[in-house]
C-alpha atoms as a PDB file:
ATOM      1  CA  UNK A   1      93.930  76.772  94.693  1.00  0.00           C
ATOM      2  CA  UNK A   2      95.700  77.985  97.575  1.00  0.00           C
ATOM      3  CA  UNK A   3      94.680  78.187 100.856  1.00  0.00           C
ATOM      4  CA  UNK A   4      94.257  81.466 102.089  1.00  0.00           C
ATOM      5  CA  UNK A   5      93.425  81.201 106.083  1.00  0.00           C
ATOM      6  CA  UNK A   6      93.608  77.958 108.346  1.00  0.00           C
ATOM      7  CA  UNK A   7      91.679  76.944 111.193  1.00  0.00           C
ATOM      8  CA  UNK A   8      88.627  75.422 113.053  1.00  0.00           C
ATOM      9  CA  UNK A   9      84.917  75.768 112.996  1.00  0.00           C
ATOM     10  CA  UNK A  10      84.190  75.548 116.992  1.00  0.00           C
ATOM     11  CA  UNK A  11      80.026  74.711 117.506  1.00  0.00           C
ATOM     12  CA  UNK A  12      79.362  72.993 121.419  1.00  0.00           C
ATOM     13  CA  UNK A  13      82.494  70.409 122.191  1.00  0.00           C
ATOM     14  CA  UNK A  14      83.154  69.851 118.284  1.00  0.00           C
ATOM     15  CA  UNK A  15      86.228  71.620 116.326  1.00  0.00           C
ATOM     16  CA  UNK A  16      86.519  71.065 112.890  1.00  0.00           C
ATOM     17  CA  UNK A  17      89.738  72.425 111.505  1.00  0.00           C
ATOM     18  CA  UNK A  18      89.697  73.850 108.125  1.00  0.00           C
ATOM     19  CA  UNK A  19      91.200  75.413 104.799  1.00  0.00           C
ATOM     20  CA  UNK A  20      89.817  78.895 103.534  1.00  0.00           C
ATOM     21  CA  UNK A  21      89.635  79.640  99.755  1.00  0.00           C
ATOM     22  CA  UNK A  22      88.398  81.861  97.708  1.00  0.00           C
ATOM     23  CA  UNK A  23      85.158  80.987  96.118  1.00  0.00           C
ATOM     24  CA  UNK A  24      85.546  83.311  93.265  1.00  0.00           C
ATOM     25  CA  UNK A  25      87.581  84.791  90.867  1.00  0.00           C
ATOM     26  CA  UNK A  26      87.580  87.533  88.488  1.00  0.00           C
ATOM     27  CA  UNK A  27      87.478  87.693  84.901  1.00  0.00           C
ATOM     28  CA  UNK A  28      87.270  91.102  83.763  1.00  0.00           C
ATOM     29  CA  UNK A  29      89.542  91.987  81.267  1.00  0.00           C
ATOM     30  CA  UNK A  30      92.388  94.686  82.513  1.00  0.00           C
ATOM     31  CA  UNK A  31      93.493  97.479  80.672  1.00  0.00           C
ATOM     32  CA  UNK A  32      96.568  99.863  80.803  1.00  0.00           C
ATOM     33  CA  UNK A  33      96.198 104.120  80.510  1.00  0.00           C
ATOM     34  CA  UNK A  34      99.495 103.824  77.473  1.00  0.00           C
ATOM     35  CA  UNK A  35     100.613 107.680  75.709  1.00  0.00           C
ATOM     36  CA  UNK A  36      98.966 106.687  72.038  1.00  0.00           C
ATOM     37  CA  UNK A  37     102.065 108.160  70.749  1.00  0.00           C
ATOM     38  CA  UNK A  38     104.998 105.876  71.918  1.00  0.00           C
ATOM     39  CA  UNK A  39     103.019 103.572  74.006  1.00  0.00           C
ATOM     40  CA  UNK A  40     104.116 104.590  77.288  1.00  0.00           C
ATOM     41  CA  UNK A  41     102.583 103.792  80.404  1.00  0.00           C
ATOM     42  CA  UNK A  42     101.135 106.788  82.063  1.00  0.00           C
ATOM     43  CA  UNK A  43     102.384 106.795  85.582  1.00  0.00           C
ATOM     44  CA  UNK A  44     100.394 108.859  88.362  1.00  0.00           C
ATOM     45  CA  UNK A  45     102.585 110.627  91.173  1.00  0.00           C
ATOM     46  CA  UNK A  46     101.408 110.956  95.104  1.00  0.00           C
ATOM     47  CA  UNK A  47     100.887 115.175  94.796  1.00  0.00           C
ATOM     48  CA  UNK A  48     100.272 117.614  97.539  1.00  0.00           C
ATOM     49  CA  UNK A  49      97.470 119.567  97.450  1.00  0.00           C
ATOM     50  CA  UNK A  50      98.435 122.639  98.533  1.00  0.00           C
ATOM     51  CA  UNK A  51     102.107 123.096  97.767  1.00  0.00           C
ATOM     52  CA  UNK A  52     102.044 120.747  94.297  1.00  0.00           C
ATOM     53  CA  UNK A  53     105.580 118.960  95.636  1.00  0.00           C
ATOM     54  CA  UNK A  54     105.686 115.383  95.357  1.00  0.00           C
ATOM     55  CA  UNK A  55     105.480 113.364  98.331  1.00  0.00           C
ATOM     56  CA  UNK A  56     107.323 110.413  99.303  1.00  0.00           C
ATOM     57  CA  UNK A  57     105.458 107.526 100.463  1.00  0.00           C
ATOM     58  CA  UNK A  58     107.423 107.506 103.697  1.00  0.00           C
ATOM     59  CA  UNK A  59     105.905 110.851 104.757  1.00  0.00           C
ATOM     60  CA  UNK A  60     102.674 109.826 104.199  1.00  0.00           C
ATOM     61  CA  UNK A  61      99.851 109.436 106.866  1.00  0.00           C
ATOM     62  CA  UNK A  62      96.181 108.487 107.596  1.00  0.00           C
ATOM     63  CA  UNK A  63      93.914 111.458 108.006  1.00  0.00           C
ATOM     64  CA  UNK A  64      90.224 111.420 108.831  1.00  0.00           C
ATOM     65  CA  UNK A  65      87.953 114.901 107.769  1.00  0.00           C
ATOM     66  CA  UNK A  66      85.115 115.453 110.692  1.00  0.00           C
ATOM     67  CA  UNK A  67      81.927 117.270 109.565  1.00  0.00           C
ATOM     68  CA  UNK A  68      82.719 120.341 111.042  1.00  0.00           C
ATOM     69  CA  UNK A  69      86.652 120.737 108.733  1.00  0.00           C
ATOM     70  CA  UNK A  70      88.757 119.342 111.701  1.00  0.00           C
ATOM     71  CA  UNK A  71      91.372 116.892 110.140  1.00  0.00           C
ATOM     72  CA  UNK A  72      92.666 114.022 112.626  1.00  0.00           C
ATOM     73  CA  UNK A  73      95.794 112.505 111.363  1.00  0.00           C
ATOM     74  CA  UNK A  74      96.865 108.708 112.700  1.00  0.00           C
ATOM     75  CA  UNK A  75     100.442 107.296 112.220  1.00  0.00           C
ATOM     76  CA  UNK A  76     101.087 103.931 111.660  1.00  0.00           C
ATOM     77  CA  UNK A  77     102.338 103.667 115.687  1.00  0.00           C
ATOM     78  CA  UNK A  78      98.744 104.774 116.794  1.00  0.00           C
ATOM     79  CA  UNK A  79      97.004 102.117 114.237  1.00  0.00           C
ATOM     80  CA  UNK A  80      99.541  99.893 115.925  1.00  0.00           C
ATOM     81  CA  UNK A  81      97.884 100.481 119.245  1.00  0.00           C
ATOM     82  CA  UNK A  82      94.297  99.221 117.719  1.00  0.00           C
ATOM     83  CA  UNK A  83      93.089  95.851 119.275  1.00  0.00           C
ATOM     84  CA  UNK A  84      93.706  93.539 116.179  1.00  0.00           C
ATOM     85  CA  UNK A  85      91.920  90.104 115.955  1.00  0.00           C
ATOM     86  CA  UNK A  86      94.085  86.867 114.948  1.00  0.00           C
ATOM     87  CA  UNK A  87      92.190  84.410 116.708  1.00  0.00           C
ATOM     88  CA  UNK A  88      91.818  81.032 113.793  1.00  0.00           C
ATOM     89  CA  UNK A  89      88.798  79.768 115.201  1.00  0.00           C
ATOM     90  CA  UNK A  90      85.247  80.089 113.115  1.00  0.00           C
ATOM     91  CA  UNK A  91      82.908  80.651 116.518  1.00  0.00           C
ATOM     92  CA  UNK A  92      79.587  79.583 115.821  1.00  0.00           C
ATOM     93  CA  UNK A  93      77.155  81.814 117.490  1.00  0.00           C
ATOM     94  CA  UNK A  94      73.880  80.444 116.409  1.00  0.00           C
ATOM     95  CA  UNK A  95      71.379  78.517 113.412  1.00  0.00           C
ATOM     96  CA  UNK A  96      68.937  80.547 112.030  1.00  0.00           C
ATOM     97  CA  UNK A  97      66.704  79.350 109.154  1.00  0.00           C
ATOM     98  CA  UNK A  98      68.048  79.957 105.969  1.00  0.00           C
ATOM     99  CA  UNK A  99      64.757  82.269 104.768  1.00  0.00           C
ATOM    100  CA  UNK A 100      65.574  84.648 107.702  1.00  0.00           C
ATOM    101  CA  UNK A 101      68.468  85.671 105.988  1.00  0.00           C
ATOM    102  CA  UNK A 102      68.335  88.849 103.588  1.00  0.00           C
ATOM    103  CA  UNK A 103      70.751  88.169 100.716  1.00  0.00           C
ATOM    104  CA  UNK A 104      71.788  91.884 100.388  1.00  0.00           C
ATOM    105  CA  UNK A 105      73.778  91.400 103.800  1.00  0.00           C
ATOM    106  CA  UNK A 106      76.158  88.762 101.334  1.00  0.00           C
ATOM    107  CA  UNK A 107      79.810  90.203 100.716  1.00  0.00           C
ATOM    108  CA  UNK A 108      82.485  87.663  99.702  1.00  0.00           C
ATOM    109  CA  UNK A 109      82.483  83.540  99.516  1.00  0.00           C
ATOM    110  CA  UNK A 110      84.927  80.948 100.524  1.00  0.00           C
ATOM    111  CA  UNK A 111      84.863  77.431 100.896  1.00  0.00           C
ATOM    112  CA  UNK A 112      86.079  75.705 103.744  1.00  0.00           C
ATOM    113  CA  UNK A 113      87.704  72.459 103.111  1.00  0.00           C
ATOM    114  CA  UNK A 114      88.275  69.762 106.112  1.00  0.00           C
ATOM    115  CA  UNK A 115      91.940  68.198 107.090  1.00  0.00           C
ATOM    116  CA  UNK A 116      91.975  64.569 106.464  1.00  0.00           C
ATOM    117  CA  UNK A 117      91.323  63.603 110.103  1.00  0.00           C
ATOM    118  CA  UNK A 118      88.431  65.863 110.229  1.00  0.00           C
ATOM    119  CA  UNK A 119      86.387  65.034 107.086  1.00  0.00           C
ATOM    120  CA  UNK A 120      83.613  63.018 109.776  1.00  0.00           C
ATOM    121  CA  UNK A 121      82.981  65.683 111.706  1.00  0.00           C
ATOM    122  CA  UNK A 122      82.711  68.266 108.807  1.00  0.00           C
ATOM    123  CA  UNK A 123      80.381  66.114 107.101  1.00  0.00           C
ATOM    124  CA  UNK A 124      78.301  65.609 110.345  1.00  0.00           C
ATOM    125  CA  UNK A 125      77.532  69.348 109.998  1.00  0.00           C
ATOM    126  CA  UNK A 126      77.326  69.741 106.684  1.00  0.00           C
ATOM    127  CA  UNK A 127      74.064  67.267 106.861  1.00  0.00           C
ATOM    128  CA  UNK A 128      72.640  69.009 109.918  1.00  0.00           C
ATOM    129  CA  UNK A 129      72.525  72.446 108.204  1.00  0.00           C
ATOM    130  CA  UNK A 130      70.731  70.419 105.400  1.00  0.00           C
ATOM    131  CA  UNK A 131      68.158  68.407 107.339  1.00  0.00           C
ATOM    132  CA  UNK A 132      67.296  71.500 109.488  1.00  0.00           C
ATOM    133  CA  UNK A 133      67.561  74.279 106.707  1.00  0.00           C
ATOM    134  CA  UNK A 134      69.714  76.442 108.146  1.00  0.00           C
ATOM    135  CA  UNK A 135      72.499  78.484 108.676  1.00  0.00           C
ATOM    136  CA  UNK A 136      75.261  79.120 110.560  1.00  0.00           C
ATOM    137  CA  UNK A 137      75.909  82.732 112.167  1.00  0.00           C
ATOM    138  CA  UNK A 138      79.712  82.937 113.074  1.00  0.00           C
ATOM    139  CA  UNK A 139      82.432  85.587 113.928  1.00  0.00           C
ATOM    140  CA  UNK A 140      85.887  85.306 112.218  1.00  0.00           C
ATOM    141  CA  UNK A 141      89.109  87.344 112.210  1.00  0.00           C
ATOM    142  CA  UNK A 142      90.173  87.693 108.720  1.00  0.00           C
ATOM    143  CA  UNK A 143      93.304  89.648 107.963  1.00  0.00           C
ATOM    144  CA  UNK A 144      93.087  91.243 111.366  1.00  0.00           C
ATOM    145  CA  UNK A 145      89.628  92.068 111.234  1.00  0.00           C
ATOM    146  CA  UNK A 146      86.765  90.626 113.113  1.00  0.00           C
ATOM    147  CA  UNK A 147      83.849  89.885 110.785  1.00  0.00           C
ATOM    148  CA  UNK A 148      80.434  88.384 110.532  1.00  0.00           C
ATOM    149  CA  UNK A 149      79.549  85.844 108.396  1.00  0.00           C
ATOM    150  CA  UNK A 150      77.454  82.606 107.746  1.00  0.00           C
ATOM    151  CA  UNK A 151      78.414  78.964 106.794  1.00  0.00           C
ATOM    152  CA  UNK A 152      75.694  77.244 104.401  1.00  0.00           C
ATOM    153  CA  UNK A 153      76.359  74.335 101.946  1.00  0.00           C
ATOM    154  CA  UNK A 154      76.611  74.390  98.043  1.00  0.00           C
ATOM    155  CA  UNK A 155      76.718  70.739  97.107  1.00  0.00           C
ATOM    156  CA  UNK A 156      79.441  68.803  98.836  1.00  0.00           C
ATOM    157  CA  UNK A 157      80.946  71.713 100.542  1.00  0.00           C
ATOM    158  CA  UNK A 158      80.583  74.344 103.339  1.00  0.00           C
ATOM    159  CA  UNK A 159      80.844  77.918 102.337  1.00  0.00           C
ATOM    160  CA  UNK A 160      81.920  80.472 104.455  1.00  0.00           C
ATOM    161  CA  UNK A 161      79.551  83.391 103.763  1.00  0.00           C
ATOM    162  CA  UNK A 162      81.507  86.668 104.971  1.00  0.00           C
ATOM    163  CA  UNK A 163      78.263  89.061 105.651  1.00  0.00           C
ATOM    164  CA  UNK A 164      78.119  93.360 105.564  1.00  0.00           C
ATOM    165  CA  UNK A 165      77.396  94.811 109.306  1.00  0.00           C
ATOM    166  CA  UNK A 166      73.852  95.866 110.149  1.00  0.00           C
ATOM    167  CA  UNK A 167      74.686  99.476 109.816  1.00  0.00           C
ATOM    168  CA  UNK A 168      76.369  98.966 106.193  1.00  0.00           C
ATOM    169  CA  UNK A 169      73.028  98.322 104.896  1.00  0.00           C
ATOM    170  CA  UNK A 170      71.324 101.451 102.974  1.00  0.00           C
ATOM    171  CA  UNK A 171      67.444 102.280 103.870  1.00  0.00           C
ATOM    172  CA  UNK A 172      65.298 102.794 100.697  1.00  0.00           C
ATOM    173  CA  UNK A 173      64.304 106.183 101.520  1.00  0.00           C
ATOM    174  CA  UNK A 174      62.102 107.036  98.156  1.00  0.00           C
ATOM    175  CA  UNK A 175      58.771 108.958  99.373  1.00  0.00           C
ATOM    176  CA  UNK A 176      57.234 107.501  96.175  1.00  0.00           C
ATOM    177  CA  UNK A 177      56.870 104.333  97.859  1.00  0.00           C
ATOM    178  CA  UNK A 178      54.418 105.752 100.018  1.00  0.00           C
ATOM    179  CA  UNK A 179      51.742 106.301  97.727  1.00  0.00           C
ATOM    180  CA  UNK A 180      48.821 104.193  97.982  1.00  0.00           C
ATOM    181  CA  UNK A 181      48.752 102.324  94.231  1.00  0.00           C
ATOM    182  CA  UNK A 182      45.546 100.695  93.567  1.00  0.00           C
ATOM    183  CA  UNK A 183      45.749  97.494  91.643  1.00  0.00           C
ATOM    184  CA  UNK A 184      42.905  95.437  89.889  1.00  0.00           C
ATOM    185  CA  UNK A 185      42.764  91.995  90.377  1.00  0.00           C
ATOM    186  CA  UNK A 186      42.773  91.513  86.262  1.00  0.00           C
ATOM    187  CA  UNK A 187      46.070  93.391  86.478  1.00  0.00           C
ATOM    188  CA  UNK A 188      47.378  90.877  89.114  1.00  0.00           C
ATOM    189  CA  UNK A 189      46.006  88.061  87.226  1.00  0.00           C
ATOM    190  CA  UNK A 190      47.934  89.140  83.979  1.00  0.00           C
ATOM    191  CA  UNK A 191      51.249  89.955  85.551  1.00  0.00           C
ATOM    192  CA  UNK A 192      51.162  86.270  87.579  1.00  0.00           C
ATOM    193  CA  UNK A 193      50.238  84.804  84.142  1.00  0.00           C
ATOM    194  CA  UNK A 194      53.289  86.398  82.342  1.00  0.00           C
ATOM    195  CA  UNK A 195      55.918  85.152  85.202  1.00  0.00           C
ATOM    196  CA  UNK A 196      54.524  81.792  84.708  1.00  0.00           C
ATOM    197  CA  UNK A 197      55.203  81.882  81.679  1.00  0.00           C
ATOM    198  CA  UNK A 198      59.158  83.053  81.516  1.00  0.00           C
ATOM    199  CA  UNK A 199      59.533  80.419  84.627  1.00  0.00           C
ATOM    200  CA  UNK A 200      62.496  78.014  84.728  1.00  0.00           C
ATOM    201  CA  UNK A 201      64.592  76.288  86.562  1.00  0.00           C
ATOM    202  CA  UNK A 202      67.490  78.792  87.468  1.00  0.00           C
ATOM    203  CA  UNK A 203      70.962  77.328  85.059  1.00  0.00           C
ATOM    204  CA  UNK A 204      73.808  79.843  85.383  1.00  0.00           C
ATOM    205  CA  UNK A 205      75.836  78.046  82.875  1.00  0.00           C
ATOM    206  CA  UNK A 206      73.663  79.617  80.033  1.00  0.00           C
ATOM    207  CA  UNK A 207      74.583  82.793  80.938  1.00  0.00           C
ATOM    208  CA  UNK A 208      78.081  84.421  79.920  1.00  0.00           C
ATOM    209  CA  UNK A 209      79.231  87.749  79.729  1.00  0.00           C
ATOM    210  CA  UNK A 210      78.515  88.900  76.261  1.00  0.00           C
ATOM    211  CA  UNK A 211      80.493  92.029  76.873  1.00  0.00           C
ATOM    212  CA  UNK A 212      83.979  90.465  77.866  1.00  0.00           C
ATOM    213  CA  UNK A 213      83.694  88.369  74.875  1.00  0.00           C
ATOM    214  CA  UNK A 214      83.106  91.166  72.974  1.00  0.00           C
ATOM    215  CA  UNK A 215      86.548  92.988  73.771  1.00  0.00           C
ATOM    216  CA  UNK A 216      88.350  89.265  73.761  1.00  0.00           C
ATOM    217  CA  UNK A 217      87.574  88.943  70.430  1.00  0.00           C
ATOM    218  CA  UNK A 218      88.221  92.857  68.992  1.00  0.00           C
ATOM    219  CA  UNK A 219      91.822  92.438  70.828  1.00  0.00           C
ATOM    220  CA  UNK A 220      92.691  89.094  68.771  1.00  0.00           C
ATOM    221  CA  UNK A 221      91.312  90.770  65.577  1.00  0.00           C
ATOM    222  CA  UNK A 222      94.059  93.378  66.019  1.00  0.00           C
ATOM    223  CA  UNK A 223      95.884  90.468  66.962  1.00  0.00           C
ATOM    224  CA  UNK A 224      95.820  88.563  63.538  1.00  0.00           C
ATOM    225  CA  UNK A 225      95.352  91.942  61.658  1.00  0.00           C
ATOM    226  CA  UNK A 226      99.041  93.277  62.587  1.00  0.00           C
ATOM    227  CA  UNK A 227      97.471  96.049  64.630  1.00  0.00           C
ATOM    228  CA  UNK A 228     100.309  95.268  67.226  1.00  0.00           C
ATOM    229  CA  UNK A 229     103.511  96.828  68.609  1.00  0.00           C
ATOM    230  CA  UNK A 230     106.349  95.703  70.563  1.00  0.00           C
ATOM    231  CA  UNK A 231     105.691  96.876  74.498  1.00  0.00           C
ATOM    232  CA  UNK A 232     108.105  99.851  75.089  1.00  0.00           C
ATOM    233  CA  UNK A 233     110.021  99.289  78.287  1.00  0.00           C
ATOM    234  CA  UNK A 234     110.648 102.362  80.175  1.00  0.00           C
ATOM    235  CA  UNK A 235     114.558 103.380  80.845  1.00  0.00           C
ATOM    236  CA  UNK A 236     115.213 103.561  84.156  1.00  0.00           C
ATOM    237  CA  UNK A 237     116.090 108.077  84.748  1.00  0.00           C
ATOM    238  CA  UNK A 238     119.345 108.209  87.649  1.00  0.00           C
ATOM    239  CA  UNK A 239     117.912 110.670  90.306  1.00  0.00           C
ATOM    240  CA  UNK A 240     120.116 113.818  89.492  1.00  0.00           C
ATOM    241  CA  UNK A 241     121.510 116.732  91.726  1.00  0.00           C
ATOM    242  CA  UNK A 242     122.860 114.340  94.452  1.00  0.00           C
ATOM    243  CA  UNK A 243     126.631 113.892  95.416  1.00  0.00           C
ATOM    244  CA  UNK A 244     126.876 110.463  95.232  1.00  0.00           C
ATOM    245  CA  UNK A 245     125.542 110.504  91.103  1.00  0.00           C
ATOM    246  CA  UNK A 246     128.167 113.715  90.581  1.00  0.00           C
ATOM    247  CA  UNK A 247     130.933 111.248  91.722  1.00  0.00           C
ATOM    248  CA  UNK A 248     130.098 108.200  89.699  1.00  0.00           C
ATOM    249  CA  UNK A 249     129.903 110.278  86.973  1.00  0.00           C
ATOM    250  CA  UNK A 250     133.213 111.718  87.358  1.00  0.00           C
ATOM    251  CA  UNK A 251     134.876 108.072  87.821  1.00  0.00           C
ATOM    252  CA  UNK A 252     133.338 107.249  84.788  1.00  0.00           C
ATOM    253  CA  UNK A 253     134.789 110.262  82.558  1.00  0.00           C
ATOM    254  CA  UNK A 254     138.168 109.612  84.017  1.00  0.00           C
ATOM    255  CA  UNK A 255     138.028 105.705  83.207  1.00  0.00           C
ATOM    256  CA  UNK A 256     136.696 106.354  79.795  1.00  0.00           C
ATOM    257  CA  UNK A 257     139.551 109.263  79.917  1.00  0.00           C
ATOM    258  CA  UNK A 258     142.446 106.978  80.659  1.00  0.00           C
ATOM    259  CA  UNK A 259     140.718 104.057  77.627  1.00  0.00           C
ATOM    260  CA  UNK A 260     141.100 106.589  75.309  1.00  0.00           C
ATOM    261  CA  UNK A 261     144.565 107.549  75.750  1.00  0.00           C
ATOM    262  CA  UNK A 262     145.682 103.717  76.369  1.00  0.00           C
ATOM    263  CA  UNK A 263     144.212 103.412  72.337  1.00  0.00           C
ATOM    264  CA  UNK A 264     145.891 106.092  71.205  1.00  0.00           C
ATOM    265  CA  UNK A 265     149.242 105.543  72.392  1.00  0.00           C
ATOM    266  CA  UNK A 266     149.535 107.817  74.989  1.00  0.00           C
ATOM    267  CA  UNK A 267     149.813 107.616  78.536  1.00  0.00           C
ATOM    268  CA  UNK A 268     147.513 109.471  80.945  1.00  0.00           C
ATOM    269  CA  UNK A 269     149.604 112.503  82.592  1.00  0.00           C
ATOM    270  CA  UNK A 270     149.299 111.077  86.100  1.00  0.00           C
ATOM    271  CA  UNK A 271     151.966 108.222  84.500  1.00  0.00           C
ATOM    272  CA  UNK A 272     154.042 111.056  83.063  1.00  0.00           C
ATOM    273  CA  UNK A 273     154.405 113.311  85.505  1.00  0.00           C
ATOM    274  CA  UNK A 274     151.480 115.230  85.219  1.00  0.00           C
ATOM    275  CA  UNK A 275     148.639 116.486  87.674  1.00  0.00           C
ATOM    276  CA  UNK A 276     145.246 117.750  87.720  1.00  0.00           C
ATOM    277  CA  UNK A 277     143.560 119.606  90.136  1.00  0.00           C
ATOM    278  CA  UNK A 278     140.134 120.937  89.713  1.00  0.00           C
ATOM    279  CA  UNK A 279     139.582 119.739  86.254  1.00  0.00           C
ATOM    280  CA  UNK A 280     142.591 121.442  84.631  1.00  0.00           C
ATOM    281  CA  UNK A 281     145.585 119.563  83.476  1.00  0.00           C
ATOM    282  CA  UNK A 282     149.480 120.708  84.432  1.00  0.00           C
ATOM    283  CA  UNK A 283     151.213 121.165  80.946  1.00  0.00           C
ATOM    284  CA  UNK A 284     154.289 118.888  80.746  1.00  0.00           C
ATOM    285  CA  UNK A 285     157.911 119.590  80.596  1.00  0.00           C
ATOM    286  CA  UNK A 286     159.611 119.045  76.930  1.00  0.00           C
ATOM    287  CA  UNK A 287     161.742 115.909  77.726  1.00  0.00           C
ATOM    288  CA  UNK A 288     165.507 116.684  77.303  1.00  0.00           C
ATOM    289  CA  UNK A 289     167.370 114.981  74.396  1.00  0.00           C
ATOM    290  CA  UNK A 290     169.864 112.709  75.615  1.00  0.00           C
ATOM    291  CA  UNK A 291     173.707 113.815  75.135  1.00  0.00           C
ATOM    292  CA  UNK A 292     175.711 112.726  72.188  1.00  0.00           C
ATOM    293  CA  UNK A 293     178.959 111.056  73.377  1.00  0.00           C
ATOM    294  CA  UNK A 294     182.173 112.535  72.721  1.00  0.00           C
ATOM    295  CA  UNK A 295     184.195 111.554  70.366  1.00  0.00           C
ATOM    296  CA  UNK A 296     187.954 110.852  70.677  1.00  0.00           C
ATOM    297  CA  UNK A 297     190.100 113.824  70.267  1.00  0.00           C
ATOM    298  CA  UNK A 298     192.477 112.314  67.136  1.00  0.00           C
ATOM    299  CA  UNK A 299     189.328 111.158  65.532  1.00  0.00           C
ATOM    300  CA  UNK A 300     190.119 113.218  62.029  1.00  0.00           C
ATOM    301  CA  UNK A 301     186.924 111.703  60.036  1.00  0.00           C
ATOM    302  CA  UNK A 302     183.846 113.905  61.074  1.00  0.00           C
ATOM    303  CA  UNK A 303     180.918 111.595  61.937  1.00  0.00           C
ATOM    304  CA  UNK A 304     178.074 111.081  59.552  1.00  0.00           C
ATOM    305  CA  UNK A 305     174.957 112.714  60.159  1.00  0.00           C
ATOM    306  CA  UNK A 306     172.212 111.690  61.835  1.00  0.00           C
ATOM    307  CA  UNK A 307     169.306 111.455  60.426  1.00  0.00           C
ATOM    308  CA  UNK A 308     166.104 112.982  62.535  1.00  0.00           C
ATOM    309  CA  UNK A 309     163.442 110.897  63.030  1.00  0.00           C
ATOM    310  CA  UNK A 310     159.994 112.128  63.047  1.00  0.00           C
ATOM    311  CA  UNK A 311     158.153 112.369  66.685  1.00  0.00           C
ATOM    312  CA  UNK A 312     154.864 110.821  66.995  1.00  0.00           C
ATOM    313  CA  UNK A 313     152.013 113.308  67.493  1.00  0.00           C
END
């Protein structure tokens, strides 16, 4: 594992720095949205609303709706200005028992794991929360947020118990609870004999999520079957319109231009002469043939003739 946070649990005069990890993990089997026809990924794009233009992520902001249709906008300068906590100290506020506290106010574990030089001290409270059956109620800043949360001990180790506000806690507001229900003590008696007997001792190792294993084995059934393709990969689309992609595309028709004519013998016009401007090309001047020399005047035997060789095309 790898440490996530580092700091110190501060209770009275004793610090005890720590490690933060993650407690848990999750197993859930992840799945891709792929076009059944090809195998694409489908790929979602950040949308306007109102205009339907695609927005880039650059121009987009933070905008809270009030009741009343007012929208309030915040750029990342004014969440810049909020007060951010990066304090690495675990303040202990105060031990409550354990029973006092309501296990819907749990959010996320992580255990806390002591430097060497500290292992004494950790261990000194780890045993005091046991003895007295307690907990811990502590503040901590994680990732720039001030939270509350509890420290209690699972076996050898002290778990830091990050806890939902007061206020994030839903009321059960169901008027059927209300009603007066009359029960019979035979009734009671029944229902206390049938939890009795489904009682045991609580062993989450026999419990497993049938589901997940379910969909692990159906994918390596396609597996073996052959029900398999090779992942497409996606090619990667040049944005068009711009300047800059109208020029490299123009350097590259020229230099596959000028390969061409180097393999068929010729030589690009700007070698011979030529010129282009705007895309056409200057014809070329017929090359003059180069004069015969003259013969001497009391030559009497005309000269052979020459035969004409054929010009390349």
């Amino acid at each position: 594992m790898r440490a996530m946070w580092s700091g110190a649990v501060s209770f009275g005069l004793v610090s005890v720095p720590v490690r933060l990890y993650s407690a848990t993990t999750n197993h859930d089997i992840k799945f891709h949205q792929v076009h059944e026809a090809d195998g694409g990924r489908i790929k979602y794009r950040r949308t306007c609303s109102l205009d339907g233009a695609e927005v880039d992520y650059v121009d987009i902001v933070k905008g809270y709706e009030t009741e009343d249709g007012e929208l309030v906008t915040l750029s990342e300068e004014d969440l810049d200005s909020l007060p951010t906590a990066t304090s690495h100290e675990i303040n202990v506020i105060e031990f409550v028992p354990s029973n006092q506290i309501d296990p819907l106010l749990f959010d996320k574990s992580y255990y806390l794991e002591p430097e060497a030089k500290a292992t004494k001290p950790y261990a000194l409270l780890r045993e005091a929360l046991v003895q007295t059956d307690r907990m811990a109620i502590v503040k901590v800043a994680l990732r720039q947020r001030e939270t509350l949360a509890l420290l209690r001990v699972r076996e050898k180790a002290i778990v830091l118990q990050t806890m939902l506000w007061p206020d994030e806690v839903r009321e059960p507001e169901f008027d059927v609870l209300d009603a007066d229900v009359e029960l019979r003590p035979q009734e009671l008696t029944m229902a206390a004999s049938l939890v009795e007997s489904l009682g045991a001792d609580f062993d989450p190792t026999q419990f497993h999520d049938e589901y997940r294993d379910a969909v692990t084995d159906l994918i390596e059934r396609k597996r073996t079957t052959g029900e398999t393709r090779p992942a497409p990969v996606a090619e990667k689309r040049a944005a068009g319109g711009d300047s800059m992609t109208d020029l490299l595309s123009a350097l590259q028709a020229s230099v596959e231009a000028a390969r061409a004519g180097a393999s068929s013998g010729t030589k690009p016009d700007a070698e011979e002469g030529g010129s282009t401007t705007s895309g056409t090309t200057a014809k070329k001047a017929p090359a003059r043939k180069p004069a015969a020399k003259k013969k001497a005047a009391d030559d009497e035997t005309p000269p052979a003739p020459r035969k004409r060789s054929r010009k390349p095309a």
